[in-house]
N, C-alpha and C. Protein backbone atom coordinates (compact mmCIF):
# COMPACT_ATOMS: atom_id res chain seq x y z
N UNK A 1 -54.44 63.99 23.76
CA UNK A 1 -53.96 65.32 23.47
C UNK A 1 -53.44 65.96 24.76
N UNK A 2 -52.14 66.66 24.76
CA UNK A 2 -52.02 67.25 25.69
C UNK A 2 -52.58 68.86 25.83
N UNK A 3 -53.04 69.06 27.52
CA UNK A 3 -53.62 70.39 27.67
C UNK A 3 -52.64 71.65 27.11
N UNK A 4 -51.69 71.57 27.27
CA UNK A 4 -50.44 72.24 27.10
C UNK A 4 -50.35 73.29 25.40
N UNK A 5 -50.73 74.68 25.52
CA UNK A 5 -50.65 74.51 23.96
C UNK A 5 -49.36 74.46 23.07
N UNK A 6 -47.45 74.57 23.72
CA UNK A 6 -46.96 73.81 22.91
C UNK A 6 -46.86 72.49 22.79
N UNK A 7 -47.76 71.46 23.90
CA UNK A 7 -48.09 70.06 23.59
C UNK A 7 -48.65 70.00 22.21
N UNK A 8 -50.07 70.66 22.30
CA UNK A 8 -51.02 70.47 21.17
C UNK A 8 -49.92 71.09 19.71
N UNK A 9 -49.16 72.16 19.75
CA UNK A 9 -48.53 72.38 18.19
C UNK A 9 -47.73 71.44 18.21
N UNK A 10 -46.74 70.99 19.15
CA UNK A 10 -45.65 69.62 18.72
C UNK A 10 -46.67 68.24 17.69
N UNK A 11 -48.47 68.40 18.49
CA UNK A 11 -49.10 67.45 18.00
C UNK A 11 -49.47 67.74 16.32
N UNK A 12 -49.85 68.88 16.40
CA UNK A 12 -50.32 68.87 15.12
C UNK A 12 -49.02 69.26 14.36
N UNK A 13 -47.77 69.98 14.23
CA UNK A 13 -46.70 69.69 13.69
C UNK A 13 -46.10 68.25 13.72
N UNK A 14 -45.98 67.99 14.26
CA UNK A 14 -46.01 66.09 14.65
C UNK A 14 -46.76 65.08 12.67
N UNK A 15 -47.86 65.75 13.11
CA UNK A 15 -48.93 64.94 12.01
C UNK A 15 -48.59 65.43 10.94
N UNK A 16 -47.57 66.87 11.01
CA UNK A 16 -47.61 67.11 9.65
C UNK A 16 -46.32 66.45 8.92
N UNK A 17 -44.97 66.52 9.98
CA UNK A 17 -43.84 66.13 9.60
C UNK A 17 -43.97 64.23 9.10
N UNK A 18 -45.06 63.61 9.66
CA UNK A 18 -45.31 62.44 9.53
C UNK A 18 -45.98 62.54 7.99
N UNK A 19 -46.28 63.64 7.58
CA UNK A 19 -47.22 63.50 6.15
C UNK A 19 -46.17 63.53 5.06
N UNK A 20 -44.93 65.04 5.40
CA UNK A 20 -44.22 65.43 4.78
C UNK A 20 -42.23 65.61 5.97
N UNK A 21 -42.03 64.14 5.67
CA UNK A 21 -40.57 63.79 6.34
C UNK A 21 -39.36 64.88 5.96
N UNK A 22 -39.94 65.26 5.15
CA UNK A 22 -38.22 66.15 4.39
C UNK A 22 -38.48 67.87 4.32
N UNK A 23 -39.78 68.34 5.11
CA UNK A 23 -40.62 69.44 5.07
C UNK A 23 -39.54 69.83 6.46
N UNK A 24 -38.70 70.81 6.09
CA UNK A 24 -37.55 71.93 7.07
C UNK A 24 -38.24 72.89 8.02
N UNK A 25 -38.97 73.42 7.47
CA UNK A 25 -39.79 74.29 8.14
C UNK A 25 -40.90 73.57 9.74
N UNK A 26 -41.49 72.33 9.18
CA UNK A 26 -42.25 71.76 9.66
C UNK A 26 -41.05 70.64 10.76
N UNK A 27 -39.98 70.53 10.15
CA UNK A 27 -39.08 69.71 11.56
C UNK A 27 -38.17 70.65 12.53
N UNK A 28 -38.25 71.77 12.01
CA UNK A 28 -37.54 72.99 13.28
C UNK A 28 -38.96 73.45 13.90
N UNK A 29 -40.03 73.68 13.30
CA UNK A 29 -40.97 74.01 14.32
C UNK A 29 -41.38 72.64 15.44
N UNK A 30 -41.39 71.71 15.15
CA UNK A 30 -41.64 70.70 16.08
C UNK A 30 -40.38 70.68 17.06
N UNK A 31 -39.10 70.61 16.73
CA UNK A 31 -38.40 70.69 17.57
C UNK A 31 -38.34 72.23 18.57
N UNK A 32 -38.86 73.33 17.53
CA UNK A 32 -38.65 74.74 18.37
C UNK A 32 -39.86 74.82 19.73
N UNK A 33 -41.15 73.92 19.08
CA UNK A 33 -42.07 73.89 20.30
C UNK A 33 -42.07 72.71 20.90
N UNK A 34 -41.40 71.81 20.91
CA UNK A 34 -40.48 70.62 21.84
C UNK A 34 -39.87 71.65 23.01
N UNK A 35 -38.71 72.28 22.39
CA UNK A 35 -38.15 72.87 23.32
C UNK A 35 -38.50 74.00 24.64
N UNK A 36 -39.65 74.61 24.00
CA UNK A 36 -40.45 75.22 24.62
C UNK A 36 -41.58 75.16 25.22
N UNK A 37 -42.39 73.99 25.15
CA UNK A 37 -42.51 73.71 25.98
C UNK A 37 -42.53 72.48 26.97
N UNK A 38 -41.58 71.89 26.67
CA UNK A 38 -40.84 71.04 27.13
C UNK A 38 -41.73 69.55 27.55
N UNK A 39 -42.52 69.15 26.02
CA UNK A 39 -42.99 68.29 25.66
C UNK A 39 -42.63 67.77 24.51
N UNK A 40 -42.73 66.56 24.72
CA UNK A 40 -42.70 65.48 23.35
C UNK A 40 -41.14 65.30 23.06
N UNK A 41 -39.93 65.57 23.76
CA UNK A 41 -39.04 65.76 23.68
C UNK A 41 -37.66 65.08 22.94
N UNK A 42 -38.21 63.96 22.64
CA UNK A 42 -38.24 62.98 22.09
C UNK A 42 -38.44 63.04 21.01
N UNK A 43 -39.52 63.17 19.87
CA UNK A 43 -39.97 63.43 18.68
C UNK A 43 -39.04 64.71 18.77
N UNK A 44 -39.24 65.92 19.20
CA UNK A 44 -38.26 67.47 19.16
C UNK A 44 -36.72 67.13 19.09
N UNK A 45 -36.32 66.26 19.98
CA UNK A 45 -34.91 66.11 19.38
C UNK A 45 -34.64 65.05 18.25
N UNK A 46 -35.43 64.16 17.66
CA UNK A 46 -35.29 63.61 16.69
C UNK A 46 -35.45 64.77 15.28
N UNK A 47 -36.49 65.55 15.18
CA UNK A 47 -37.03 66.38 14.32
C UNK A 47 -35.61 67.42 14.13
N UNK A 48 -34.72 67.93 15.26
CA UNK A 48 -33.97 68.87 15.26
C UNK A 48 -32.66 68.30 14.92
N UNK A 49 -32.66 66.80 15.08
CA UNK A 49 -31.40 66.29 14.35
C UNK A 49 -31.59 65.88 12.88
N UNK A 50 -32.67 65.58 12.51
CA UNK A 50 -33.02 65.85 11.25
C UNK A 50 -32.57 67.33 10.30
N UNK A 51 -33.29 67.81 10.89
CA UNK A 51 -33.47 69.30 10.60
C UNK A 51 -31.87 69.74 10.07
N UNK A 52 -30.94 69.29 11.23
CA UNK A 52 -30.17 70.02 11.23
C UNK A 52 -28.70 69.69 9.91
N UNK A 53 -29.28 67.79 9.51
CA UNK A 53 -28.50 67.18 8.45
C UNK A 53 -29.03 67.66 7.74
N UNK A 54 -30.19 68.24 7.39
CA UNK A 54 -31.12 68.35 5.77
C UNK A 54 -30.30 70.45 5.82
N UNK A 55 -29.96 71.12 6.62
CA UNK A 55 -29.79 72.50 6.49
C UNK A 55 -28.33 72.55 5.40
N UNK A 56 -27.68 72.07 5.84
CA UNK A 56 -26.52 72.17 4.99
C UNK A 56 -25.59 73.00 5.76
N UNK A 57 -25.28 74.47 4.94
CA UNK A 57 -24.23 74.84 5.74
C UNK A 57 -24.43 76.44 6.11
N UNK A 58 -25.47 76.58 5.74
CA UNK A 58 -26.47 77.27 6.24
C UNK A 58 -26.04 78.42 7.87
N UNK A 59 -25.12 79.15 8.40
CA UNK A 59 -24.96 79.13 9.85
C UNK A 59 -26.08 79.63 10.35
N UNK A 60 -27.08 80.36 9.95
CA UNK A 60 -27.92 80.34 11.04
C UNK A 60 -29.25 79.60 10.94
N UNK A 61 -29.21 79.05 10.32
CA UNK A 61 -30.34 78.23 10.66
C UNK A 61 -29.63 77.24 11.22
N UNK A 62 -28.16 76.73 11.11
CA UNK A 62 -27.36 75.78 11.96
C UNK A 62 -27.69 76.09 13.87
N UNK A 63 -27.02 77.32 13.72
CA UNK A 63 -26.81 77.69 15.23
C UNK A 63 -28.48 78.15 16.08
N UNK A 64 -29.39 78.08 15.04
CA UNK A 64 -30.65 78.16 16.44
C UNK A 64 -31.02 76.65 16.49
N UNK A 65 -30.81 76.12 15.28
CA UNK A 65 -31.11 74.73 15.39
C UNK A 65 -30.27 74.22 16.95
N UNK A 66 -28.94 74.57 16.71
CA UNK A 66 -28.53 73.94 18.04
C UNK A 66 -28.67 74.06 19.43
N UNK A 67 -29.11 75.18 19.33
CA UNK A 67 -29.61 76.27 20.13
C UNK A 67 -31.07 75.58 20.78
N UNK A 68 -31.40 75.49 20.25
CA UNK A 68 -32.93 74.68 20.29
C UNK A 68 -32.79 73.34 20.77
N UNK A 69 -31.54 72.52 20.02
CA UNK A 69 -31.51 71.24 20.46
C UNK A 69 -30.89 71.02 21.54
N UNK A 70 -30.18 72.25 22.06
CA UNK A 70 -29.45 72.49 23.76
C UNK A 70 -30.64 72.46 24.74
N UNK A 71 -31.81 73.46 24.44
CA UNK A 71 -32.52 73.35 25.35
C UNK A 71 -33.69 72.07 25.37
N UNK A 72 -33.41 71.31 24.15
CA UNK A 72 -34.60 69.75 24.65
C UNK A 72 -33.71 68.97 25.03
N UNK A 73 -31.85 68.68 25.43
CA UNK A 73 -31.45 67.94 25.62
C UNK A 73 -31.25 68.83 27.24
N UNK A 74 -31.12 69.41 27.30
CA UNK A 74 -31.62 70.30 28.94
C UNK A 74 -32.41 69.79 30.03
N UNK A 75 -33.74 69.72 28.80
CA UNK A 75 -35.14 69.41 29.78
C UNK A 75 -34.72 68.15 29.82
N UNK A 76 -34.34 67.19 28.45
CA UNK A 76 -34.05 65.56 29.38
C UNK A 76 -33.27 65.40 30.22
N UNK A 77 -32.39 66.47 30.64
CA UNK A 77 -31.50 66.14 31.76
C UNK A 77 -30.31 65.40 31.00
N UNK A 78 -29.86 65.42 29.43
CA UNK A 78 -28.83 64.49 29.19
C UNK A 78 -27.42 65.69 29.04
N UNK A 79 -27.79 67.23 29.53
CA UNK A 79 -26.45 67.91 29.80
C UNK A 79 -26.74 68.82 30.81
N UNK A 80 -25.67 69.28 31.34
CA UNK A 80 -26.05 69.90 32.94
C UNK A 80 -26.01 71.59 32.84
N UNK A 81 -26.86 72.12 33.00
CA UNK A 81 -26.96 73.64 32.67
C UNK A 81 -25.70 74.47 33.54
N UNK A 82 -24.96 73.90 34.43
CA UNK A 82 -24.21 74.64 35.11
C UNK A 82 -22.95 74.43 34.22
N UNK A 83 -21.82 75.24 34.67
CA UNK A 83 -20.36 75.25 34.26
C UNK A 83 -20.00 74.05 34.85
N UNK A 84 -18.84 73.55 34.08
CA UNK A 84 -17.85 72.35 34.29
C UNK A 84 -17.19 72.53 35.86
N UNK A 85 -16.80 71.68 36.67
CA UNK A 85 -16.33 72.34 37.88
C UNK A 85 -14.66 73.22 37.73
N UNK A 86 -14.44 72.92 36.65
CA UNK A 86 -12.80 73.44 36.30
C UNK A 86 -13.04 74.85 35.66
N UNK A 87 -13.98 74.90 35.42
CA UNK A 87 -14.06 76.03 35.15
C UNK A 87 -14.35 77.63 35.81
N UNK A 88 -15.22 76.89 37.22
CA UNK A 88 -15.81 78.05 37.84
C UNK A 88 -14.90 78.76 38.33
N UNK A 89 -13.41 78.53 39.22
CA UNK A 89 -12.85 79.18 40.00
C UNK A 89 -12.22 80.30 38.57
N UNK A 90 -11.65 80.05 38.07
CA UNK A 90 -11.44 80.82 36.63
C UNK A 90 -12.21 82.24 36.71
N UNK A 91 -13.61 81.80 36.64
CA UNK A 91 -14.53 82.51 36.35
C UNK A 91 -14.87 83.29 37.52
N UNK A 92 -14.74 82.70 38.68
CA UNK A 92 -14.87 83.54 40.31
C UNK A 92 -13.67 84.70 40.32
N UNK A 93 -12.67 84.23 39.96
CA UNK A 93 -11.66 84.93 40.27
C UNK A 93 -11.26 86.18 39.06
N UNK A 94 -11.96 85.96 38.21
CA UNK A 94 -11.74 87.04 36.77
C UNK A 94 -11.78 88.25 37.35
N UNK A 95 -12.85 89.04 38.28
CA UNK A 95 -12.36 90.38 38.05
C UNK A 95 -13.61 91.00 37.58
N UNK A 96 -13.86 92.66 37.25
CA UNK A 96 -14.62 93.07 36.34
C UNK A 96 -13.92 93.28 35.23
N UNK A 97 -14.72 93.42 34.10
CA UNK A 97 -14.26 93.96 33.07
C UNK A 97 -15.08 95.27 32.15
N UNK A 98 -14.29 95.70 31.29
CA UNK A 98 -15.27 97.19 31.02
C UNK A 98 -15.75 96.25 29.51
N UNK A 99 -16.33 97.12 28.57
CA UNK A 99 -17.37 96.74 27.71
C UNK A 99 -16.54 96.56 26.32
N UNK A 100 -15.59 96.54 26.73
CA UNK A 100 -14.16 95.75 25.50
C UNK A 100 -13.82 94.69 25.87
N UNK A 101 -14.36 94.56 27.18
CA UNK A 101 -13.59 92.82 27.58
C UNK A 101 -12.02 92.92 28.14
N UNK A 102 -11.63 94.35 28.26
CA UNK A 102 -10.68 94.67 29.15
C UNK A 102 -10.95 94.64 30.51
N UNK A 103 -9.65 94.53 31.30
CA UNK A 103 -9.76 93.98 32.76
C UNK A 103 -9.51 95.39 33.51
N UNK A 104 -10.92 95.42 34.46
CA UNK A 104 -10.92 96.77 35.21
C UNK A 104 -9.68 96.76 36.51
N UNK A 105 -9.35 97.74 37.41
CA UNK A 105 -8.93 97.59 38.17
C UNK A 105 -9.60 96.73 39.33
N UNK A 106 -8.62 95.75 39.86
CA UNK A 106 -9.64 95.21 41.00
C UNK A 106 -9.67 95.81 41.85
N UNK A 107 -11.16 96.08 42.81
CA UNK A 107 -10.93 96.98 43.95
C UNK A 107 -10.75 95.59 45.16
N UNK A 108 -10.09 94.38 44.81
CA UNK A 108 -9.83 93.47 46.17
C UNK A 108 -8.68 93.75 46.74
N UNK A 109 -7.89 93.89 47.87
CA UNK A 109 -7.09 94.41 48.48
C UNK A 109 -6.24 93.29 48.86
């Protein structure tokens, strides 16, 4: 058992999704405490790709699902939390903007 208590719920959600395979509720919570606490990560992203064929078309239970499955593919390190490098200068050089997403004056000279 791990000391960890989202170790221990991935465990006992774990035992339950193993009782009941097609139980939705019981394969987003294993993946939601996979992700959090960044155990079992493995079982959590299997459970959340499950999860996410059995939802249908559903958008929000789609988009936390993915949401969720961003941050256990995070902790494995299989995508990189920073921006693309093509992207940053873009983003350095934008400017402020006001709370429409309009472009303020720049005060750079």
């Amino acid at each position: 058992m791990s000391d960890a208590p989202g170790g221990i719920l991935c465990l006992i959600v774990g035992d339950r999704v193993a009782r009941l395979p097609d139980e939705s509720f019981s394969l987003y919570n294993l993946g939601r405490f996979s992700a959090v606490s960044g155990q079992h990560l493995a079982r959590g992203e299997a459970a959340m790709v499950r999860f996410l064929a059995m939802t249908g078309a559903d958008p929000v239970r789609q988009s936390n699902a993915h949401y969720r499955l961003g941050m256990i593919k995070e902790k494995m390190g299989t995508i990189r939390r920073r921006l693309p490098n093509a992207l940053e200068p873009q983003i350095a050089n934008a400017g402020p903007v006001d709370r429409e997403g309009g472009r303020l004056p720049s005060s750079r000279a």
